[in-house]
Structures are given as C-alpha cells and as structure tokens.
N, C-alpha and C. Protein backbone atom coordinates (compact mmCIF):
# COMPACT_ATOMS: atom_id res chain seq x y z
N UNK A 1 42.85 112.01 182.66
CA UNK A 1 43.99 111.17 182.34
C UNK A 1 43.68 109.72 182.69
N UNK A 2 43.56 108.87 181.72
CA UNK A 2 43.57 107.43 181.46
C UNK A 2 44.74 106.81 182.52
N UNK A 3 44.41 106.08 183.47
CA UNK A 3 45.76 104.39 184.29
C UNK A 3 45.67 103.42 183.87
N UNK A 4 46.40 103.35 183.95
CA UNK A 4 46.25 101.40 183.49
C UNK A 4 45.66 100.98 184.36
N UNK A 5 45.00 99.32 184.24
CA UNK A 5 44.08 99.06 185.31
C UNK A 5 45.14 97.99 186.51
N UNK A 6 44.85 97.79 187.36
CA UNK A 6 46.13 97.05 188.07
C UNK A 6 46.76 95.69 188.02
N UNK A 7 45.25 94.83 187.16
CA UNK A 7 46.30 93.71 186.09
C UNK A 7 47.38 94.26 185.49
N UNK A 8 47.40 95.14 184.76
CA UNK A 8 48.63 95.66 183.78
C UNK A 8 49.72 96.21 184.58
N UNK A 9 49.67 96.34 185.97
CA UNK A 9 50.59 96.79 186.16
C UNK A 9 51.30 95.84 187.21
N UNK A 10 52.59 95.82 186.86
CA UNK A 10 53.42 95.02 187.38
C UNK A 10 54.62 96.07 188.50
N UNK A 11 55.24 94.79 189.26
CA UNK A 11 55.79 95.44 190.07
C UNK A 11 57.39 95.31 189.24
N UNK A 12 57.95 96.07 189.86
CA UNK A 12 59.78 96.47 189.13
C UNK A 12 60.28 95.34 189.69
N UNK A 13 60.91 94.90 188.22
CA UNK A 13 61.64 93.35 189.12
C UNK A 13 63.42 93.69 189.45
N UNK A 14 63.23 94.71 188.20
CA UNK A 14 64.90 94.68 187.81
C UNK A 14 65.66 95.75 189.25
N UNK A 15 66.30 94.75 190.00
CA UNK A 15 67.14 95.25 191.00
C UNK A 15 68.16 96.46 191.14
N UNK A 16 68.20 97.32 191.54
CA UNK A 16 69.35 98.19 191.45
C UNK A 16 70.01 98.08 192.75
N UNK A 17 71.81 98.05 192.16
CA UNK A 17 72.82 97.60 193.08
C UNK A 17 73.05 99.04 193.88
N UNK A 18 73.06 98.60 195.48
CA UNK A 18 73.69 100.14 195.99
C UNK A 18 75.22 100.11 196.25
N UNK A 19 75.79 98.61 196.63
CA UNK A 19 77.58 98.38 196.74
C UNK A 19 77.66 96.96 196.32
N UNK A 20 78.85 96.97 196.17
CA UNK A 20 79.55 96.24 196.35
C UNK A 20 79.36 94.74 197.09
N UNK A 21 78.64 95.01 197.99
CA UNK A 21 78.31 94.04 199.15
C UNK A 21 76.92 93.35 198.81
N UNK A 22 76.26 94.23 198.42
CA UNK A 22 74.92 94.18 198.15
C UNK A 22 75.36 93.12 196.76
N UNK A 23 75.81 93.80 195.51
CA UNK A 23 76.64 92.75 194.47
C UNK A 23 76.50 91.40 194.27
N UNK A 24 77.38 91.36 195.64
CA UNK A 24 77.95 90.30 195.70
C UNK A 24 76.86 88.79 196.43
N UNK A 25 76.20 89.96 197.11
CA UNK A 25 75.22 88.92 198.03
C UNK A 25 73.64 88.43 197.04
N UNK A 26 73.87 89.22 195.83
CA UNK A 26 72.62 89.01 195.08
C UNK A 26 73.16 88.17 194.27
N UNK A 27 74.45 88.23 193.66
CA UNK A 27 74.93 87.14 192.62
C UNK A 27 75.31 85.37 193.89
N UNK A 28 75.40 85.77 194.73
CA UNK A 28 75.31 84.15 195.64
C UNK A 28 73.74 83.82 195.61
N UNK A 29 73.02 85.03 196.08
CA UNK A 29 71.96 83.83 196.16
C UNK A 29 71.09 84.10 195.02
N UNK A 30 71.56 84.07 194.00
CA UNK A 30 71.02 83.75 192.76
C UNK A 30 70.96 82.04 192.16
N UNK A 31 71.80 81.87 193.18
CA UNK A 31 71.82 80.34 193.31
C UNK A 31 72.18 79.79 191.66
N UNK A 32 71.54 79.03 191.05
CA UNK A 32 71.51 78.14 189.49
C UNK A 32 71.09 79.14 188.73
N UNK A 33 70.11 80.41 189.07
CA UNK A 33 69.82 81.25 187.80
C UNK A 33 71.50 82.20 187.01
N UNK A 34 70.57 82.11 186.18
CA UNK A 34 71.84 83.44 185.68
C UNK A 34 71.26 84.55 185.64
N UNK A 35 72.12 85.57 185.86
CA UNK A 35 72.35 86.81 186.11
C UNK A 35 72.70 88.10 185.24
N UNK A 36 71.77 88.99 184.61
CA UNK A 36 72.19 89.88 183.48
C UNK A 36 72.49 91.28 184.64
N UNK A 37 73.70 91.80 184.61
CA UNK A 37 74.42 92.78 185.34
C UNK A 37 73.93 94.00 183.94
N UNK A 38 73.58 95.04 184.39
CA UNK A 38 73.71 96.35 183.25
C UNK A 38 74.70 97.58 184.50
N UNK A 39 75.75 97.87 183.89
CA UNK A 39 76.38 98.83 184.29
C UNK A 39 75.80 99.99 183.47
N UNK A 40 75.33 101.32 183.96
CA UNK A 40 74.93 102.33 183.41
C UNK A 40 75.10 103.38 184.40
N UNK A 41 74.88 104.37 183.75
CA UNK A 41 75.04 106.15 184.74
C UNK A 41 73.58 107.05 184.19
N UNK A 42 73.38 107.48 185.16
CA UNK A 42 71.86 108.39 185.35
C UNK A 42 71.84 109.43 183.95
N UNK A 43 72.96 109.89 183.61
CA UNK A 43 73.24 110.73 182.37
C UNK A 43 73.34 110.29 181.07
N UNK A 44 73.60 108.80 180.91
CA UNK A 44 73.40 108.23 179.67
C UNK A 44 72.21 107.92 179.17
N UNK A 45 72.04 108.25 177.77
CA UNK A 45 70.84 107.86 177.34
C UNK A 45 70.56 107.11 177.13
N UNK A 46 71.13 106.08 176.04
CA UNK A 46 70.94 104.76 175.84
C UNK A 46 70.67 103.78 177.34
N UNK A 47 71.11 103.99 178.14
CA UNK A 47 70.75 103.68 179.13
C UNK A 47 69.41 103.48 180.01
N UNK A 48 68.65 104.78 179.78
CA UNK A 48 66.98 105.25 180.06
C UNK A 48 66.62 104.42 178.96
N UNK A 49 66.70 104.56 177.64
CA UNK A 49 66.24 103.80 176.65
C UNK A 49 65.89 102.59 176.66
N UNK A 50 66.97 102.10 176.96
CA UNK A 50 66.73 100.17 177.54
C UNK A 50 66.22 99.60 178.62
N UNK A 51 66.00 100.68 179.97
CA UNK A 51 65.42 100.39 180.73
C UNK A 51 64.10 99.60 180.85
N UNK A 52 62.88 100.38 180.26
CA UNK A 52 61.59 99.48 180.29
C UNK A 52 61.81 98.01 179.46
N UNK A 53 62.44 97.81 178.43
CA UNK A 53 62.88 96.76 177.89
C UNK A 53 63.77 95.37 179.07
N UNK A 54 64.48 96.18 179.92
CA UNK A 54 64.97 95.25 181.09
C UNK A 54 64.21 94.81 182.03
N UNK A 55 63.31 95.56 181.84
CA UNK A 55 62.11 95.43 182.76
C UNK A 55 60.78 93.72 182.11
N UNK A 56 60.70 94.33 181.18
CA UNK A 56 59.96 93.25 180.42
C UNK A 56 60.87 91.94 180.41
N UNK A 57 62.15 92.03 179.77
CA UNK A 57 63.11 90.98 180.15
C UNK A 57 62.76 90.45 181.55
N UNK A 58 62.89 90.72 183.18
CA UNK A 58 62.88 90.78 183.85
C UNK A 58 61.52 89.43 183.88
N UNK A 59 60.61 90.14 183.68
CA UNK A 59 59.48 89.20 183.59
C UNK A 59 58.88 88.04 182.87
N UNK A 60 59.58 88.12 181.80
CA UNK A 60 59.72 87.10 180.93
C UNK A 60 60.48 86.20 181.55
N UNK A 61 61.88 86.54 181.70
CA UNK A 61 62.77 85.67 181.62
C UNK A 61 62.55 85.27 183.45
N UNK A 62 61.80 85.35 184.22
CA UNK A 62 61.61 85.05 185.95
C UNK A 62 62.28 83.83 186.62
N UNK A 63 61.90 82.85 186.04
CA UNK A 63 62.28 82.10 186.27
C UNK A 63 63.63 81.27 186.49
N UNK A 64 64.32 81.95 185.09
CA UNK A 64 65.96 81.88 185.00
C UNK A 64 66.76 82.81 185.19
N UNK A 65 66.22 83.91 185.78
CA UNK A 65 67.34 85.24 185.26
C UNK A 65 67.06 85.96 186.59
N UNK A 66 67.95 86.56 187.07
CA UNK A 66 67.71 87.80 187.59
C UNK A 66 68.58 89.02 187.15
N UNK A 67 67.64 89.98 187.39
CA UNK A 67 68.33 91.18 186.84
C UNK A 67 69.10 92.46 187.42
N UNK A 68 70.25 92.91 187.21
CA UNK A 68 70.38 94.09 188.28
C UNK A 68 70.89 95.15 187.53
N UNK A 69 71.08 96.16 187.99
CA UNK A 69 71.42 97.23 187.88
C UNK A 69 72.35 98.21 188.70
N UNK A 70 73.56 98.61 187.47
CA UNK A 70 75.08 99.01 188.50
C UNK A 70 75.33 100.47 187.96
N UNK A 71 75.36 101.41 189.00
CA UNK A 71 74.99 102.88 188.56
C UNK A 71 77.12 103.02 188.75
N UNK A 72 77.77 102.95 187.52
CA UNK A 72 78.87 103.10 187.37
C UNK A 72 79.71 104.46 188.58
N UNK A 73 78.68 105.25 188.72
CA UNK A 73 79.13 106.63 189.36
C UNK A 73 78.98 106.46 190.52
N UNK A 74 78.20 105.75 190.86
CA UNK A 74 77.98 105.24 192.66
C UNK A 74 78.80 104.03 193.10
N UNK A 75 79.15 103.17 192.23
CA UNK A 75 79.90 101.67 192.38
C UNK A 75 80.95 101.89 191.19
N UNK A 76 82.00 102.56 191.40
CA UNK A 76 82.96 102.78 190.60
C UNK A 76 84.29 101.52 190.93
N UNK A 77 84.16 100.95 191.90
CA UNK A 77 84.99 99.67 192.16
C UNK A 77 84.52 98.51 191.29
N UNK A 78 83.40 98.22 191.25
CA UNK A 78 82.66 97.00 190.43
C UNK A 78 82.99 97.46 189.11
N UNK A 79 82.53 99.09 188.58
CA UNK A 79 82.91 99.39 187.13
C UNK A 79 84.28 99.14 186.81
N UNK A 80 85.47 99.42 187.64
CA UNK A 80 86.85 98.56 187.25
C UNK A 80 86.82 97.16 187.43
N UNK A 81 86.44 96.59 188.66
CA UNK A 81 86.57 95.35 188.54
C UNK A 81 86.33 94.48 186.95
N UNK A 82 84.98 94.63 186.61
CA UNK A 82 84.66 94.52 185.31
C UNK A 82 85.16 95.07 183.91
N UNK A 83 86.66 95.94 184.08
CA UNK A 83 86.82 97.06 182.78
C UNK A 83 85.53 97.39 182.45
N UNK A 84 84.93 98.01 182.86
CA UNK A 84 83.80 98.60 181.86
C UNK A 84 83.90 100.08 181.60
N UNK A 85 83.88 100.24 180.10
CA UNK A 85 84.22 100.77 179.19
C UNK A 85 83.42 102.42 178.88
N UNK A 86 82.48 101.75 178.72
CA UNK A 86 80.91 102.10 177.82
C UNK A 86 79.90 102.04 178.25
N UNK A 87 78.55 102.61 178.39
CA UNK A 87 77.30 102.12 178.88
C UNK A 87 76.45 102.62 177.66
N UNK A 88 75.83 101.49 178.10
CA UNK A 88 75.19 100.41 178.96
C UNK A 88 76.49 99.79 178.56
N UNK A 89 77.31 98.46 179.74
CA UNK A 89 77.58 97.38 179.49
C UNK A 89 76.60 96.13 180.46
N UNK A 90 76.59 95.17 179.84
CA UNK A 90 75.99 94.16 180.32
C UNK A 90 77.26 92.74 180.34
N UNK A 91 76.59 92.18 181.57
CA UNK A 91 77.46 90.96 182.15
C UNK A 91 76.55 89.82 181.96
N UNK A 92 76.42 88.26 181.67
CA UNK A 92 76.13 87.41 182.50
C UNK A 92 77.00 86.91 182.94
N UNK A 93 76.29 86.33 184.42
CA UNK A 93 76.83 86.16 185.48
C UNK A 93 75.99 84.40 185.77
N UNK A 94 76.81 83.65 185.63
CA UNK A 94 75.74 82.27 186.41
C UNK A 94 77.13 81.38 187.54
N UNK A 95 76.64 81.13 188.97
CA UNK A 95 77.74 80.50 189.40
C UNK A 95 78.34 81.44 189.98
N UNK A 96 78.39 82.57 189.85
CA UNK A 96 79.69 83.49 190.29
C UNK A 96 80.96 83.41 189.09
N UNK A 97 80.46 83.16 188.15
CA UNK A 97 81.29 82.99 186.99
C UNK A 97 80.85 83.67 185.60
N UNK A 98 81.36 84.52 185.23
CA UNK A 98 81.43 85.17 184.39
C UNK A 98 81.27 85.02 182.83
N UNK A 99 80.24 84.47 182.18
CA UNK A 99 79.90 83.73 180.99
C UNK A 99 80.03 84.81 179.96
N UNK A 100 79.60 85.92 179.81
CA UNK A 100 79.78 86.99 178.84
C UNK A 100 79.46 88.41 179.19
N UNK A 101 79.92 89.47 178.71
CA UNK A 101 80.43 90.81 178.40
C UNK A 101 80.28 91.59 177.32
N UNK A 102 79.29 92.26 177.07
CA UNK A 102 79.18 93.14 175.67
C UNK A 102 78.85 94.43 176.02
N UNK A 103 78.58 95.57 175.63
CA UNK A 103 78.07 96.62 175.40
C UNK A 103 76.92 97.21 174.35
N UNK A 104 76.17 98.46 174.74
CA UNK A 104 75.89 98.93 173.72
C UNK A 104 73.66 98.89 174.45
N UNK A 105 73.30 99.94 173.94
CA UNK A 105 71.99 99.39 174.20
C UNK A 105 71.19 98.94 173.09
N UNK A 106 71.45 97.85 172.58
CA UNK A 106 70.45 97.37 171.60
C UNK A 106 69.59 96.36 172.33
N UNK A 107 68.72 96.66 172.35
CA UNK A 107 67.60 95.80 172.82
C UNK A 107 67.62 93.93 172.43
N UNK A 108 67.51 93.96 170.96
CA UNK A 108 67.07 92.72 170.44
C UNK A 108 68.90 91.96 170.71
N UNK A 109 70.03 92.73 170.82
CA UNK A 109 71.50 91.99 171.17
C UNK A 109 70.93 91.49 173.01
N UNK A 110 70.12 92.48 173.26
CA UNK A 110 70.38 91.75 174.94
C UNK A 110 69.60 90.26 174.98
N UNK A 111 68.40 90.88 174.00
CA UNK A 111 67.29 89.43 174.05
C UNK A 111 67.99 88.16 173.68
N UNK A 112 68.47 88.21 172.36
CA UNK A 112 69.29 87.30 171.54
C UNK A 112 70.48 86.69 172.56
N UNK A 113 71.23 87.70 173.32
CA UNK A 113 72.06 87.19 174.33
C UNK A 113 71.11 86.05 175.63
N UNK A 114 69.97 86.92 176.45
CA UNK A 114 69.21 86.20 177.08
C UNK A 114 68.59 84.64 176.33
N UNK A 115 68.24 84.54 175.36
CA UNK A 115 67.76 83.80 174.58
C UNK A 115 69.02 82.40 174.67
N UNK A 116 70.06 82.79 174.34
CA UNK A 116 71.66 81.93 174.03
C UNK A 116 71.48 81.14 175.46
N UNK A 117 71.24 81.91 176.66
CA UNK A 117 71.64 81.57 177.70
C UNK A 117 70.35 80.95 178.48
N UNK A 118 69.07 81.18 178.29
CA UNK A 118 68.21 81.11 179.04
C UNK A 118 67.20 80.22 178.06
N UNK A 119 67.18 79.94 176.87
CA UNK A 119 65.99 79.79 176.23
C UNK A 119 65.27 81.02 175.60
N UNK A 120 63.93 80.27 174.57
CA UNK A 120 63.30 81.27 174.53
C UNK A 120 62.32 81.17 175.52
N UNK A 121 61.37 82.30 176.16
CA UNK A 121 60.25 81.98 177.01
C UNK A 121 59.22 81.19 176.51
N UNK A 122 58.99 80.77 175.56
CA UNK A 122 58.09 80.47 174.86
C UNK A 122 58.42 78.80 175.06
N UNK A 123 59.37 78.17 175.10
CA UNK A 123 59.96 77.08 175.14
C UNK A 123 60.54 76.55 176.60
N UNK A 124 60.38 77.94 177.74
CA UNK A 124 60.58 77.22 178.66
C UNK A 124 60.16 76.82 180.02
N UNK A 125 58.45 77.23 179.10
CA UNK A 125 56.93 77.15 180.18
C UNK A 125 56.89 75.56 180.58
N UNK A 126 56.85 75.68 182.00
CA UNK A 126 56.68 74.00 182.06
C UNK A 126 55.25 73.51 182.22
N UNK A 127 54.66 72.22 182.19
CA UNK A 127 53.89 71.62 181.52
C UNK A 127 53.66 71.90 183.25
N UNK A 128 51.77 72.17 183.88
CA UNK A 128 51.73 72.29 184.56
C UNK A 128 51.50 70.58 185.17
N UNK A 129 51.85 70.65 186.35
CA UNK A 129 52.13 69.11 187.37
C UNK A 129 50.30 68.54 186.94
N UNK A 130 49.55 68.89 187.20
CA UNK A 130 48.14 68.05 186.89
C UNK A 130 47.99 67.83 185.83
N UNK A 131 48.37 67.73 184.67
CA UNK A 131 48.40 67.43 183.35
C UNK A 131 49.05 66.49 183.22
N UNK A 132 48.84 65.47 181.71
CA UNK A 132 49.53 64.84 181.45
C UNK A 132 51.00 65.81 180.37
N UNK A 133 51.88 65.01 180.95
CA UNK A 133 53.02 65.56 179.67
C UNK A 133 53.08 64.77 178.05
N UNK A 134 52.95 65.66 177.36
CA UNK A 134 52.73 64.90 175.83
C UNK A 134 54.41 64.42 175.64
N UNK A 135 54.03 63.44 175.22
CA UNK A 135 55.43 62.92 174.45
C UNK A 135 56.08 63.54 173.65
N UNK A 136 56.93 63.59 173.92
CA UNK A 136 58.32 64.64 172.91
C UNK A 136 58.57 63.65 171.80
N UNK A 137 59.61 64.11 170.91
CA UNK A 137 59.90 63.39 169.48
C UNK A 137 60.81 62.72 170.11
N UNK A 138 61.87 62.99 170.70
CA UNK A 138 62.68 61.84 171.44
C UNK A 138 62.34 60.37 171.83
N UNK A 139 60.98 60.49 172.69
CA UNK A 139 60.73 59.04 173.42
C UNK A 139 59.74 58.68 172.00
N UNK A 140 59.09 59.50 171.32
CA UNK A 140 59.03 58.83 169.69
C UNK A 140 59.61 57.71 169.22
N UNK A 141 61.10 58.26 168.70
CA UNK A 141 62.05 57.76 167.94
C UNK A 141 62.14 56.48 169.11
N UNK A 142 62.10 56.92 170.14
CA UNK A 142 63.15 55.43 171.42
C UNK A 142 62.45 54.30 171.26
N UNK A 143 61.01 54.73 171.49
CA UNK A 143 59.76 54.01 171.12
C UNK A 143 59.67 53.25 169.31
N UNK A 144 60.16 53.89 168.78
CA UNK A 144 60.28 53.28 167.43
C UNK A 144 61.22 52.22 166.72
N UNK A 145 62.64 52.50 167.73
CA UNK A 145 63.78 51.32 167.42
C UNK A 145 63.92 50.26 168.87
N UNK A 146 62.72 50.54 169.55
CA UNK A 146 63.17 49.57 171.01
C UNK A 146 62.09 48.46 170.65
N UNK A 147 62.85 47.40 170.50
CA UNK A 147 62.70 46.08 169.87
C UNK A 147 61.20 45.12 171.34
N UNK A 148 60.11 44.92 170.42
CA UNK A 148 59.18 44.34 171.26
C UNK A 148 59.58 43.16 171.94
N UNK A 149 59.06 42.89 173.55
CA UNK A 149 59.61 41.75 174.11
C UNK A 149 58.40 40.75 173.71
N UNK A 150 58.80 39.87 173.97
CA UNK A 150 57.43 38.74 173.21
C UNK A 150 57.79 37.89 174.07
N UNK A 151 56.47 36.62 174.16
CA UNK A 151 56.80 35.36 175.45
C UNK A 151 57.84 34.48 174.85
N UNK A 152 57.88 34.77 172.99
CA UNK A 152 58.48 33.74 172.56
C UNK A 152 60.01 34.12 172.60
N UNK A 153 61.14 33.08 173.76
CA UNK A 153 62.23 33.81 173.26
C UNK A 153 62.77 33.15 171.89
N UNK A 154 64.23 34.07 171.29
CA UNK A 154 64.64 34.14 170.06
C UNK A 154 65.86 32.64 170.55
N UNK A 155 65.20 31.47 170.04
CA UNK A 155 66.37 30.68 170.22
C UNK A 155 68.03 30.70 169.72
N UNK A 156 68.83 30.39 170.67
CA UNK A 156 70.36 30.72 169.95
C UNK A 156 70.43 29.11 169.63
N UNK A 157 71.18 29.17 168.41
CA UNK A 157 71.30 27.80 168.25
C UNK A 157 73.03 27.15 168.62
N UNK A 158 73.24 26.17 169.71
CA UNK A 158 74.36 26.25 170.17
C UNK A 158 75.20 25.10 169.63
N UNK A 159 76.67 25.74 169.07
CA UNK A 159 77.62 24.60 168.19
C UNK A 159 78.43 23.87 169.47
C-alpha cells in the first residue's frame, strides 16, 4: 500500500467546536479574520462529503479565514442559538457579527461564498517584502493625469 510522501501531507486545520465556551473564545480571537462556522451531525452525509473540501478551504483561505466545526448533537444550544435548520449549515462570522447563513453541502456555494468574503486566493498572495511591488493600474492612471511640475511657474496675469 502506496502513502503519500510527507510534503503532501498536511496537518487538519479545520477546528472542531467541543462548547459553547470554546465557540465563543475561537470567534474573539479570530480577531479581523472571518470565520466559516459548519453546523453538522456525525450521521449526515452531506456533511462527511464536504468535509475534505473544508479542509482544502482551510488552507487556501489561511490567512483570512478560520474554520470550525459544530457537531449540532453535542452543542445543541449554539444549534438554536443560530435556528439551524438543516445540515450542513454554514455561518460567516467576522467581528462577532454575523455576515451570512446558508445551508446545504455544495461545495462550489461555500467557495463562491468564501470567495464574496475573502477574495480569491489567487489574488490575495502578497508580494513578498524583498521584492519590488509592480505598479498597479491605479498609480498608472494617477501617474497619467498628475500634471508635471516644471521650474517654469504658470504666470497668473493680475487685473
């Protein structure tokens, strides 16, 4: 039987909630990131399904996101707090404030949701510090209508 070799393997980012307390203390010090909550139960399928996908999310999105996981049957206070309905439901969470609420396990709705909120990853690699940063189209354009200073000034002619 073939392993992966231990580049490929990564460690589990995506958090699972044990209370309430725990909750609450991961969405504070989540500080400025936002926060994708999945409410799910050990018996749902769609649930297992989306898992490795939250996982990859997880790593992609590192920088802005953290991820957790709320086992509805063990934290049945948080599952009312939230009405939650259905599982999988998913929360973001940024602030301690409650930005959106959907259901359902479709993969590419969670990305597309992460995406709304976070960027794409692809767009939000930063330029590493020893490099120069290339000029964006912005300081382009600024650069294109910001009028040259010259020694000669523009005389006003005074009535």
């Amino acid at each position: 039987m073939a392993t992966a070799s231990p580049s490929k393997l990564k460690p589990k980012k995506v958090l699972t909630i044990q209370s309430k307390e725990d909750f609450d203390k991961i969405i504070a010090e989540a500080g400025n990131k936002h926060v994708l909550v999945e409410f799910f139960a050990t018996w749902c399928g769609p649930c297992a399904l989306i898992g490795p996908r939250l996982e990859e999310f997880a790593h992609e999105y590192e920088d802005c996101l953290v991820i957790v996981k709320v086992d509805v049957d063990d934290n049945e206070e948080l599952a009312e707090e939230y009405d939650i309905n259905s599982m999988p439901s998913f929360l973001i969470i940024k602030n301690k404030v409650k930005l959106e609420q959907f259901a359902g396990g479709n993969g590419d709705k969670v990305q597309s949701t992460l995406q709304k909120f976070c960027g794409k990853p692809t767009e939000r690699k930063s330029v590493p510090s020893t490099s120069t940063p290339k000029p964006n189209k912005l300081m382009a354009v600024i650069k294109a209508v910001t009028p040259i200073k010259t020694n000669n000034p523009i005389q006003v002619e005074k009535k």
